[in-house]
N, C-alpha and C. Protein backbone atom coordinates (compact mmCIF):
# COMPACT_ATOMS: atom_id res chain seq x y z
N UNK A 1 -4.55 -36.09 -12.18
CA UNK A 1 -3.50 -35.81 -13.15
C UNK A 1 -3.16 -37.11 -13.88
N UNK A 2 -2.82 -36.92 -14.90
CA UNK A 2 -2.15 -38.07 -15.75
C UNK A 2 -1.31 -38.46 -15.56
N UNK A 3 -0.78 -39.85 -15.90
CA UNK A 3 0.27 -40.44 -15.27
C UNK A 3 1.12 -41.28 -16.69
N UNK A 4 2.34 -41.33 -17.18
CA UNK A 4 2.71 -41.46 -18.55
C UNK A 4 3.94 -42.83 -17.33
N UNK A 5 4.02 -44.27 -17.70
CA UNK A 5 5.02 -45.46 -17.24
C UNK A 5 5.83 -45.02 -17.99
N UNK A 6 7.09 -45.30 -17.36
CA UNK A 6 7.90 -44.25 -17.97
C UNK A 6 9.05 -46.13 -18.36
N UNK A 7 8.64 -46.96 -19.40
CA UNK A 7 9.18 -48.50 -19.98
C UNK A 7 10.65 -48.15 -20.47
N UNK A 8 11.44 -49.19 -20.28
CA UNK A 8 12.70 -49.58 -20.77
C UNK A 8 12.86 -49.20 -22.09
N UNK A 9 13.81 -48.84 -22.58
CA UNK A 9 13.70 -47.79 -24.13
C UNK A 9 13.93 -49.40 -24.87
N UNK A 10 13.78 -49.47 -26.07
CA UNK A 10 14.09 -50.57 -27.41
C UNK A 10 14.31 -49.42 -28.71
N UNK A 11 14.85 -50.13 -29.29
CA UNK A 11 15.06 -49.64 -30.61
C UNK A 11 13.17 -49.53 -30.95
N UNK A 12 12.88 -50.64 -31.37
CA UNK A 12 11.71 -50.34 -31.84
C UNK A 12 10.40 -49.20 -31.48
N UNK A 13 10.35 -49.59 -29.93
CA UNK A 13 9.35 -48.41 -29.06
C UNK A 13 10.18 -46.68 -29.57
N UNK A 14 11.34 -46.68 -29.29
CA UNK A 14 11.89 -45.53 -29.47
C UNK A 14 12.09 -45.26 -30.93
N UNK A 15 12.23 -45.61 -31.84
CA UNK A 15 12.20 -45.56 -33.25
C UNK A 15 11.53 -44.04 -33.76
N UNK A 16 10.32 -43.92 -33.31
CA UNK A 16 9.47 -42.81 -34.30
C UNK A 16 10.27 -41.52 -33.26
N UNK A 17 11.11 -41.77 -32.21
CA UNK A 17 11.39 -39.89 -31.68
C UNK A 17 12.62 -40.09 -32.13
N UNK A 18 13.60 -40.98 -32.62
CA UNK A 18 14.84 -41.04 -32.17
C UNK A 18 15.74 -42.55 -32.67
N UNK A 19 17.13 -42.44 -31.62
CA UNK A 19 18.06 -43.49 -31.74
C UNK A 19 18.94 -43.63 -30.32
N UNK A 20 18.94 -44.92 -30.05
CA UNK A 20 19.72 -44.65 -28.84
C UNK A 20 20.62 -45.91 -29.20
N UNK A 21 21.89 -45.87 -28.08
CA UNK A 21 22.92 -47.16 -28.08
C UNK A 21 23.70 -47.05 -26.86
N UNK A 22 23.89 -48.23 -26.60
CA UNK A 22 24.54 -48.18 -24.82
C UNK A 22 26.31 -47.81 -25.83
N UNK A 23 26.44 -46.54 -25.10
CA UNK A 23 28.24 -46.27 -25.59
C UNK A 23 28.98 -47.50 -24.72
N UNK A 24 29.05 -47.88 -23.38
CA UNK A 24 29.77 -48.60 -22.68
C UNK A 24 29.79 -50.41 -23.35
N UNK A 25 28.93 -50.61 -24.18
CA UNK A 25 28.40 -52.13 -24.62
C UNK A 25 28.27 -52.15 -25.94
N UNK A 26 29.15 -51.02 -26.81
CA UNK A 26 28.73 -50.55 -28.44
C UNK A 26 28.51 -52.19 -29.17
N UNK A 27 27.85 -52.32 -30.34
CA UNK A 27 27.11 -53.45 -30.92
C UNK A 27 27.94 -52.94 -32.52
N UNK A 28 28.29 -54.08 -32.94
CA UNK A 28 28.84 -53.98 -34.55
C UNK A 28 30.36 -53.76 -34.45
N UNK A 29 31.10 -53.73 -35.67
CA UNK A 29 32.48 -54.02 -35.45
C UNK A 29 33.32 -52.79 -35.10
N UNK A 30 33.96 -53.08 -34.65
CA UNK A 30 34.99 -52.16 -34.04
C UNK A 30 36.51 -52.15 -34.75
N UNK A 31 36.88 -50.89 -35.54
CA UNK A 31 38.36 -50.53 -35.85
C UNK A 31 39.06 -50.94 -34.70
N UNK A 32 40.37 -51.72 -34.88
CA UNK A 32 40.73 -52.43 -33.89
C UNK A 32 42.26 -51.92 -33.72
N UNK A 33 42.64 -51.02 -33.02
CA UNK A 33 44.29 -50.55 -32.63
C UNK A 33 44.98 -51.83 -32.09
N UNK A 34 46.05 -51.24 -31.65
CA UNK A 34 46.49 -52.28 -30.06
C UNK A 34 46.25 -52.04 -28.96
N UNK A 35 45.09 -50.70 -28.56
CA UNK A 35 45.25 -50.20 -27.36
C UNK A 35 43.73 -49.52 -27.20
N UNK A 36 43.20 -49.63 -28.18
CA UNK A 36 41.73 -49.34 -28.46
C UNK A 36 40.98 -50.06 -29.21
N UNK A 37 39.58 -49.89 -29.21
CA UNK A 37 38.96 -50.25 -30.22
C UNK A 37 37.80 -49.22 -30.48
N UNK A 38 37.99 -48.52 -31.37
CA UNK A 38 37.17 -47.32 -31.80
C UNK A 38 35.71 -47.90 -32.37
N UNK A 39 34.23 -47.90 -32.02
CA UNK A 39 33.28 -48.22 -32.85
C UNK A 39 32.73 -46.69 -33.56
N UNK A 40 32.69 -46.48 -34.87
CA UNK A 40 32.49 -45.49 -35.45
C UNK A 40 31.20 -45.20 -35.81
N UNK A 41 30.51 -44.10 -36.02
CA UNK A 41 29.40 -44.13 -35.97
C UNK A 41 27.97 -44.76 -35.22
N UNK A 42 28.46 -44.81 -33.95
CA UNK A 42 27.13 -45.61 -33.50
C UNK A 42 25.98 -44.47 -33.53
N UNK A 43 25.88 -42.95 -33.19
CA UNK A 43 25.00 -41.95 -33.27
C UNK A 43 25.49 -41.16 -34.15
N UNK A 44 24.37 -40.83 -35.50
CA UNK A 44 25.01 -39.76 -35.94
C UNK A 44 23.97 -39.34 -36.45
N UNK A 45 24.16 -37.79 -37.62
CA UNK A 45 23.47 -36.95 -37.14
C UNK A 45 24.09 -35.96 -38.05
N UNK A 46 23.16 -34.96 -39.26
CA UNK A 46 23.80 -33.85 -39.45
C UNK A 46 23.41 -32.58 -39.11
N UNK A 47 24.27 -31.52 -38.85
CA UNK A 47 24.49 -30.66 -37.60
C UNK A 47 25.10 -29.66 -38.86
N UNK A 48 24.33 -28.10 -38.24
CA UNK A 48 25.09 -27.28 -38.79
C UNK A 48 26.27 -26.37 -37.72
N UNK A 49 27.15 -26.49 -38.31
CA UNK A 49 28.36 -25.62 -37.60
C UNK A 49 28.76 -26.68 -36.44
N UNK A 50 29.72 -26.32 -35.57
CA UNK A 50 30.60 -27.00 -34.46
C UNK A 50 29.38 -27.22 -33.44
N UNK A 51 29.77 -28.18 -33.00
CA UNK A 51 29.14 -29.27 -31.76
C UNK A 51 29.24 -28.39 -30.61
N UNK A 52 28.32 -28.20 -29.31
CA UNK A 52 28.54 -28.07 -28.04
C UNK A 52 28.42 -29.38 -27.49
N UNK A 53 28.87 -29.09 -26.12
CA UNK A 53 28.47 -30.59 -25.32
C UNK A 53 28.24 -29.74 -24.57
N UNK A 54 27.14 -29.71 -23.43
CA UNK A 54 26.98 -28.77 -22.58
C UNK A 54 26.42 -30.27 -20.94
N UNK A 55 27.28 -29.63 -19.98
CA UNK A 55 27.00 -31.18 -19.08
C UNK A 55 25.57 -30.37 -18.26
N UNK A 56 24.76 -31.34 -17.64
CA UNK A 56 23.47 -30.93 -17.11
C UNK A 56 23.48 -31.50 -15.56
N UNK A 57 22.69 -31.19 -14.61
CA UNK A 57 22.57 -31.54 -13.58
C UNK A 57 21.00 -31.28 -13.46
N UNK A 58 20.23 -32.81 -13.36
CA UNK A 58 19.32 -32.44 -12.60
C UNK A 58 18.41 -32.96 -11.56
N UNK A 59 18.06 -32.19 -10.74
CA UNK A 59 17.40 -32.96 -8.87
C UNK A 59 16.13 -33.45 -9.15
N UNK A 60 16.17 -34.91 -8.30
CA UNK A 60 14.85 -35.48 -8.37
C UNK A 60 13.90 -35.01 -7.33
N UNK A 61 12.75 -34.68 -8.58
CA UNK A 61 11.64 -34.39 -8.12
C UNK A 61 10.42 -35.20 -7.89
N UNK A 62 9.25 -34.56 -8.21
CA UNK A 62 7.76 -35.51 -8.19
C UNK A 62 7.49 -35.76 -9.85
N UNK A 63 8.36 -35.60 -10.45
CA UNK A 63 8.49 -36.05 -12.09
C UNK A 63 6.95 -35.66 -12.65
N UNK A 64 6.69 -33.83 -12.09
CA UNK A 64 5.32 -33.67 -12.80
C UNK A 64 5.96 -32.67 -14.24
N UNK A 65 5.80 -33.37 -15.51
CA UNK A 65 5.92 -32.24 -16.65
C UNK A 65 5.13 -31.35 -16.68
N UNK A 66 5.33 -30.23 -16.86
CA UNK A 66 4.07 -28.54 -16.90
C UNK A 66 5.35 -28.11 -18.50
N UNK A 67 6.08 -28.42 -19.09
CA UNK A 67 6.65 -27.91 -20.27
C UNK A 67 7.26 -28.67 -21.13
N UNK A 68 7.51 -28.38 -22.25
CA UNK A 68 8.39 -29.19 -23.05
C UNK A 68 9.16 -27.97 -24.15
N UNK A 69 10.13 -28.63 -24.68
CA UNK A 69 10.76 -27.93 -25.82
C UNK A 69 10.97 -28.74 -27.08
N UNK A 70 10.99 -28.14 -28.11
CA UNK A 70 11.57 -28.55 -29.49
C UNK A 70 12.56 -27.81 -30.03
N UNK A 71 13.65 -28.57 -31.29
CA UNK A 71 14.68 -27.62 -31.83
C UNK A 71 13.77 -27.77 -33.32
N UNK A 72 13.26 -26.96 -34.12
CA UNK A 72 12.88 -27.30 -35.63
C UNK A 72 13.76 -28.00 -36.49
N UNK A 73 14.91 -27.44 -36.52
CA UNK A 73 15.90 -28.21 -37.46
C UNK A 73 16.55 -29.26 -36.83
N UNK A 74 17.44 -29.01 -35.36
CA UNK A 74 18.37 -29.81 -35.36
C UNK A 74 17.96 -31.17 -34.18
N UNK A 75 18.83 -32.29 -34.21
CA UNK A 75 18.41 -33.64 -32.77
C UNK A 75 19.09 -32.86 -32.07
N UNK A 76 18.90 -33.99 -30.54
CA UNK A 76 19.14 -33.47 -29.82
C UNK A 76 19.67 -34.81 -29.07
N UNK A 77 21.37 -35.05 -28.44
CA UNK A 77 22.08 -36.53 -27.81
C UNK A 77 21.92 -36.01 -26.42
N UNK A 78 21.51 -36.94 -25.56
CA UNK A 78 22.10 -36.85 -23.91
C UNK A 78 22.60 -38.00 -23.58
N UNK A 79 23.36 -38.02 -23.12
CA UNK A 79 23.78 -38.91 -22.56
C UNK A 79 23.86 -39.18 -20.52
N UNK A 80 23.59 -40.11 -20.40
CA UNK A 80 23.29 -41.11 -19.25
C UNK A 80 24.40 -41.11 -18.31
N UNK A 81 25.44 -40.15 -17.71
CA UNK A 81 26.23 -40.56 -17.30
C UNK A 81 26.40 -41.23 -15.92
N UNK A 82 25.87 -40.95 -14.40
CA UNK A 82 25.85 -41.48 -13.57
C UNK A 82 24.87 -42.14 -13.09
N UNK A 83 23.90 -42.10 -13.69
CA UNK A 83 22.25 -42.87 -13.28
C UNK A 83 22.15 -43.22 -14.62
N UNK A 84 20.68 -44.43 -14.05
CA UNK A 84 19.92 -44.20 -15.45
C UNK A 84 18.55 -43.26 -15.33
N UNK A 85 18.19 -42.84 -16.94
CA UNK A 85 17.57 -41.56 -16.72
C UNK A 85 16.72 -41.77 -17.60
N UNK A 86 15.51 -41.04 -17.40
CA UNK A 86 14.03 -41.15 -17.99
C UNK A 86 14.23 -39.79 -18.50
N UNK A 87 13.86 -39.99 -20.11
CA UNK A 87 13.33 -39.08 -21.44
C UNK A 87 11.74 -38.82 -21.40
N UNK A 88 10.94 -37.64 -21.26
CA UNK A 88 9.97 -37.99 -21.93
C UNK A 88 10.07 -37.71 -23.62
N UNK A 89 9.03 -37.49 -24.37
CA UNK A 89 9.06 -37.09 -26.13
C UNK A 89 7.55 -37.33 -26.23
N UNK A 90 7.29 -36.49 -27.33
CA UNK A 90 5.90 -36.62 -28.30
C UNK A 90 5.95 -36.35 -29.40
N UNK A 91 5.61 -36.61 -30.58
CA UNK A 91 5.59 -36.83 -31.80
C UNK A 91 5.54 -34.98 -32.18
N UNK A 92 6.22 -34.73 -33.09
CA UNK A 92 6.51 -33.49 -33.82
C UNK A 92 5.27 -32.49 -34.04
N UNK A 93 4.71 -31.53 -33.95
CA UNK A 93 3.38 -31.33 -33.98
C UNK A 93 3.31 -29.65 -34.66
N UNK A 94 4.06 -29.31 -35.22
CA UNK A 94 3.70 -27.67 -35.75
C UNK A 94 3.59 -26.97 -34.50
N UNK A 95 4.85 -26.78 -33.71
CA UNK A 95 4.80 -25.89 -32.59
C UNK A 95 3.17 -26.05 -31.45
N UNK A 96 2.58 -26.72 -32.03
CA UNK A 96 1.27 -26.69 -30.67
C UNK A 96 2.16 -28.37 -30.08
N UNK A 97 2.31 -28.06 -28.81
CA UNK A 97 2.49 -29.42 -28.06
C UNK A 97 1.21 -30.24 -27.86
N UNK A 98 1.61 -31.88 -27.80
CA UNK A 98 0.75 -32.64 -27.87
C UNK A 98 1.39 -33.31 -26.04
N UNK A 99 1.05 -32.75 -25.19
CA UNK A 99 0.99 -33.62 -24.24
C UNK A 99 0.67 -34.88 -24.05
N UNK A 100 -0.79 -35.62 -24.30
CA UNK A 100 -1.40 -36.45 -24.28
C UNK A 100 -0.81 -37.38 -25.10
N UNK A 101 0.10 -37.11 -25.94
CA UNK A 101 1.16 -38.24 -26.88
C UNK A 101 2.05 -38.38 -26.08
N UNK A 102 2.31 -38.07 -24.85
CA UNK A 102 3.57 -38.01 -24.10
C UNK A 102 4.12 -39.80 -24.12
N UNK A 103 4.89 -39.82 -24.36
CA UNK A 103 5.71 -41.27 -23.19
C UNK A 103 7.36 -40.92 -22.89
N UNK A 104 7.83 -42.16 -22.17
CA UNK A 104 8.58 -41.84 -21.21
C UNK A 104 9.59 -43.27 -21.45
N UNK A 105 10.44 -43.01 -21.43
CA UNK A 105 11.71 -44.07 -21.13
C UNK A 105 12.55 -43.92 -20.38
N UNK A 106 12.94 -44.99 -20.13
CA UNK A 106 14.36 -45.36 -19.17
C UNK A 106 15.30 -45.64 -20.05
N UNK A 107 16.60 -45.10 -19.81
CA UNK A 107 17.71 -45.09 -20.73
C UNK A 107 18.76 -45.27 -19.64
N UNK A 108 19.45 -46.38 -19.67
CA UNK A 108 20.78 -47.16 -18.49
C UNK A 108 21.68 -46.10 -19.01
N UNK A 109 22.10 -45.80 -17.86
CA UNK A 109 23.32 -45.66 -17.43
C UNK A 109 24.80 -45.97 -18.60
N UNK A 110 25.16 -44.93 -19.76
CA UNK A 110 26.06 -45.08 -19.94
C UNK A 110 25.48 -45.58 -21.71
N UNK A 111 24.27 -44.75 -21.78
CA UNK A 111 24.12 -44.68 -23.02
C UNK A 111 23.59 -42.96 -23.42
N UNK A 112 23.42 -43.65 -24.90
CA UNK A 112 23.15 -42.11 -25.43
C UNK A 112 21.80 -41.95 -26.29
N UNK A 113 20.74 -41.42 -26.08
CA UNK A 113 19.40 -41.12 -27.29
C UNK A 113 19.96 -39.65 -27.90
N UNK A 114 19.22 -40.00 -29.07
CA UNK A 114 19.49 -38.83 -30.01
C UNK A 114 17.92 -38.47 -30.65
N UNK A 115 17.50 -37.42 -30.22
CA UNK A 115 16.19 -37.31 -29.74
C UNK A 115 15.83 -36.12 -31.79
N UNK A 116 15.12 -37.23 -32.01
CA UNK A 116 15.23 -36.35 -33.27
C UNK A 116 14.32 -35.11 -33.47
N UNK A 117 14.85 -34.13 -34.82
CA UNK A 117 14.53 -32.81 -34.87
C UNK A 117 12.62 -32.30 -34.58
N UNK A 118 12.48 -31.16 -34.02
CA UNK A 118 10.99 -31.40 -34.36
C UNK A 118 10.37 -32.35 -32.85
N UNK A 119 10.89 -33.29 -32.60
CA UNK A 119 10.10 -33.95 -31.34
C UNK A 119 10.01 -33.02 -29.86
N UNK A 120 8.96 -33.38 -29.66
CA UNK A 120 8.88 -32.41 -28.11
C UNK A 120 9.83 -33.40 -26.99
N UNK A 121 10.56 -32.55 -26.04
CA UNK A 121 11.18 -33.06 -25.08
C UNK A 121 11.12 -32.23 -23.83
N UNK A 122 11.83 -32.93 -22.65
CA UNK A 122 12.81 -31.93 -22.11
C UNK A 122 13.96 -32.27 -21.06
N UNK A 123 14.48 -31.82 -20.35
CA UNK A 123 15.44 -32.39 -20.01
C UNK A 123 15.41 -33.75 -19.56
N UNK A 124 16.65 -34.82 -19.41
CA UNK A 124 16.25 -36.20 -18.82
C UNK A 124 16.21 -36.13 -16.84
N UNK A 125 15.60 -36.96 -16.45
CA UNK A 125 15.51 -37.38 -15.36
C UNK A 125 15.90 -38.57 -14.69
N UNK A 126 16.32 -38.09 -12.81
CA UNK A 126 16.88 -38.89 -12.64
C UNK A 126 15.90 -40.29 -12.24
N UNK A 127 16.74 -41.21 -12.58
CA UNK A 127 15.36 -42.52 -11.79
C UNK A 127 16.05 -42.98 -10.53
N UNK A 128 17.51 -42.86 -9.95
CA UNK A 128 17.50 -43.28 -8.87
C UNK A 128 18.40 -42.27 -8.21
N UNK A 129 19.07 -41.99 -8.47
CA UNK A 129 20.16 -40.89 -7.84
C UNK A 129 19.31 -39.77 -7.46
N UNK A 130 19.78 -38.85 -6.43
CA UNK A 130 19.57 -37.54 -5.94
C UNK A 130 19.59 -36.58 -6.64
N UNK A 131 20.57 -36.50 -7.85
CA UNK A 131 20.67 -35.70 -8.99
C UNK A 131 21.23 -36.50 -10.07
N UNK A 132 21.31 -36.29 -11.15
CA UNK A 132 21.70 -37.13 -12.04
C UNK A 132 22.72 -36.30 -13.30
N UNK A 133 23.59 -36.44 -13.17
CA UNK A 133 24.66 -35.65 -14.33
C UNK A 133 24.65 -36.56 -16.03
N UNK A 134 24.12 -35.97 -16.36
CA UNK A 134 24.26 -36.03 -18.24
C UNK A 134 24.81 -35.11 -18.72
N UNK A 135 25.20 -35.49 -20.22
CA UNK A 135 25.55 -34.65 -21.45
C UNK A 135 24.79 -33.83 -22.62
N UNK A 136 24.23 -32.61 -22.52
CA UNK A 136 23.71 -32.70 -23.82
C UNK A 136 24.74 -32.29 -24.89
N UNK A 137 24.07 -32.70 -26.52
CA UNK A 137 24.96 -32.51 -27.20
C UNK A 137 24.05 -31.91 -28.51
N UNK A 138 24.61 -30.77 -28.94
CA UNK A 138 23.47 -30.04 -29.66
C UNK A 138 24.68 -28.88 -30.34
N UNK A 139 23.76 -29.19 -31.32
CA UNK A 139 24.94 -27.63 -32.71
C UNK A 139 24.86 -26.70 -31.54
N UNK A 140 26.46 -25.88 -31.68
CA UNK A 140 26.26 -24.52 -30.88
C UNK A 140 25.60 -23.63 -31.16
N UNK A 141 24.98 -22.65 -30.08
CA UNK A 141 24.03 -21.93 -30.25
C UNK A 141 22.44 -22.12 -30.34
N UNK A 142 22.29 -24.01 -30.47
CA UNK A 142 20.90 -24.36 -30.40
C UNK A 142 20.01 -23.32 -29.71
N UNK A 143 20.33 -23.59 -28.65
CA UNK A 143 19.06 -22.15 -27.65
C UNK A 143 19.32 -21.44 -27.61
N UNK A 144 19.96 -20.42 -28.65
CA UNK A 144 19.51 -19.01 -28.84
C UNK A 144 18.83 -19.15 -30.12
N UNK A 145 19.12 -19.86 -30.90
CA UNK A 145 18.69 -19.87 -32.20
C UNK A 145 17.43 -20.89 -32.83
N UNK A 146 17.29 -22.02 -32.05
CA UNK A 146 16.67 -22.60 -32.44
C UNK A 146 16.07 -23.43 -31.20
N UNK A 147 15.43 -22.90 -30.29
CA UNK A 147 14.43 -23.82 -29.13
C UNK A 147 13.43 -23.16 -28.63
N UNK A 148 12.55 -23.65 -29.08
CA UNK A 148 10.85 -23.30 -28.57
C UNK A 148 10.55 -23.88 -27.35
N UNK A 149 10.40 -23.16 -26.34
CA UNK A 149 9.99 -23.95 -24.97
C UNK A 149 8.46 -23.42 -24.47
N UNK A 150 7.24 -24.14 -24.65
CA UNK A 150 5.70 -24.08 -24.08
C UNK A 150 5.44 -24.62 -22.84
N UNK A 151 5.09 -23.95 -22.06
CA UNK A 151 4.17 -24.68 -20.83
C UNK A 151 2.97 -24.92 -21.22
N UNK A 152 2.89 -25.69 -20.43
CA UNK A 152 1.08 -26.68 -20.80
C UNK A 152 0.55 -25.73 -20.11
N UNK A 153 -1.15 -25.86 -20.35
CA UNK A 153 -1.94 -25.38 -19.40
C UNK A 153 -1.95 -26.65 -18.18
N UNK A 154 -2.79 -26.33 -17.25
CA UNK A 154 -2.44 -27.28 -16.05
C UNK A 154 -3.08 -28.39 -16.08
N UNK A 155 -4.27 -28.50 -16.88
CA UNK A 155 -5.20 -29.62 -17.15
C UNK A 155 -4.18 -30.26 -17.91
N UNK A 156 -3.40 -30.41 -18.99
CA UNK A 156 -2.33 -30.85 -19.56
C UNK A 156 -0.92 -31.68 -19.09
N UNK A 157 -1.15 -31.32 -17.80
CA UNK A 157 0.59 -31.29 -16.75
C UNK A 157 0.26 -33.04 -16.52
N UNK A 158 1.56 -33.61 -16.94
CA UNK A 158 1.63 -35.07 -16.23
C UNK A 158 2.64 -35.81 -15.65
N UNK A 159 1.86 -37.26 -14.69
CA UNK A 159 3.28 -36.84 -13.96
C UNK A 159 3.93 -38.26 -14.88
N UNK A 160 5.11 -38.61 -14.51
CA UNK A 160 6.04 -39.67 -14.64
C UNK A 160 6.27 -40.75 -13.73
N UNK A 161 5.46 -41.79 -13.87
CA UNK A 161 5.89 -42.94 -13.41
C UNK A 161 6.77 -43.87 -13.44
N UNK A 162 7.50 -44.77 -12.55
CA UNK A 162 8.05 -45.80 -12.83
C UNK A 162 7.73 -47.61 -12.48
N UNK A 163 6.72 -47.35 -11.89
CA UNK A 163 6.22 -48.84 -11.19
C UNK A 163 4.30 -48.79 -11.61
């Protein structure tokens, strides 16, 4: 079986699926209260109709992918909340998945990717915790309306490394 290193995310490596930013360490200036400091826009994104946030839980396994999903129109934010957590993605492809484009990142603890429209994904994973609790954040109604989910054939299935 194939095996996809699942490297530290950068702006640059991550660039062609997406955008990510540590929320806890935001970068650029900050509206400044007396009791806050709001950074505006670090992810954004246009979205039709009202936002869900829907929270996720999920158990570590043998990190073998057999599926992925895409939204056509809309991204897709998770956020990192008690671990840090490995994304896979592959480049946008006219509904046939491209496995073999697969890669994989690590995203710390207490940030957010915004996994853009069209890219194959699927849920994040945990890299050290037992289970790992994230956020997704996606127009309401995304999966009824807009998510294609394919299983690979099995010659296709790969797993996720970290060392």
């Amino acid at each position: 079986m194939r095996e996809v290193k699942a490297v530290k995310i950068t702006k640059e490596e991550f660039a062609p699926y997406g955008t990510f930013c540590d929320m806890t360490h935001p970068e650029g200036y900050p509206l400044e209260g007396e009791i806050h400091k709001f950074y505006p826009d670090r992810i954004s994104g246009t979205a039709m109709g009202s936002m869900g946030f829907s929270p996720i839980e999920v158990k570590k396994d043998d990190r073998i992918v057999k599926c992925a999903e895409y939204h056509t129109t809309t991204w897709e934010g998770i956020v990192a909340l008690d671990d840090d957590m490995i994304i896979h993605v592959a480049p946008a492809s006219a509904g046939t998945p491209v496995p073999q484009l697969a890669k994989a990142f690590i995203i710390p603890k207490g940030c957010m990717v915004k996994i853009n429209a069209a890219i194959w994904h699927l849920c994040p994973l945990p890299v050290n915790n037992e289970v790992l609790h994230a956020m997704i954040i996606l127009p309401e109604c995304t999966y009824a309306n807009d998510c294609t989910v394919v299983e690979f054939e099995e010659k296709d299935w790969f797993r996720i490394v970290t060392e």
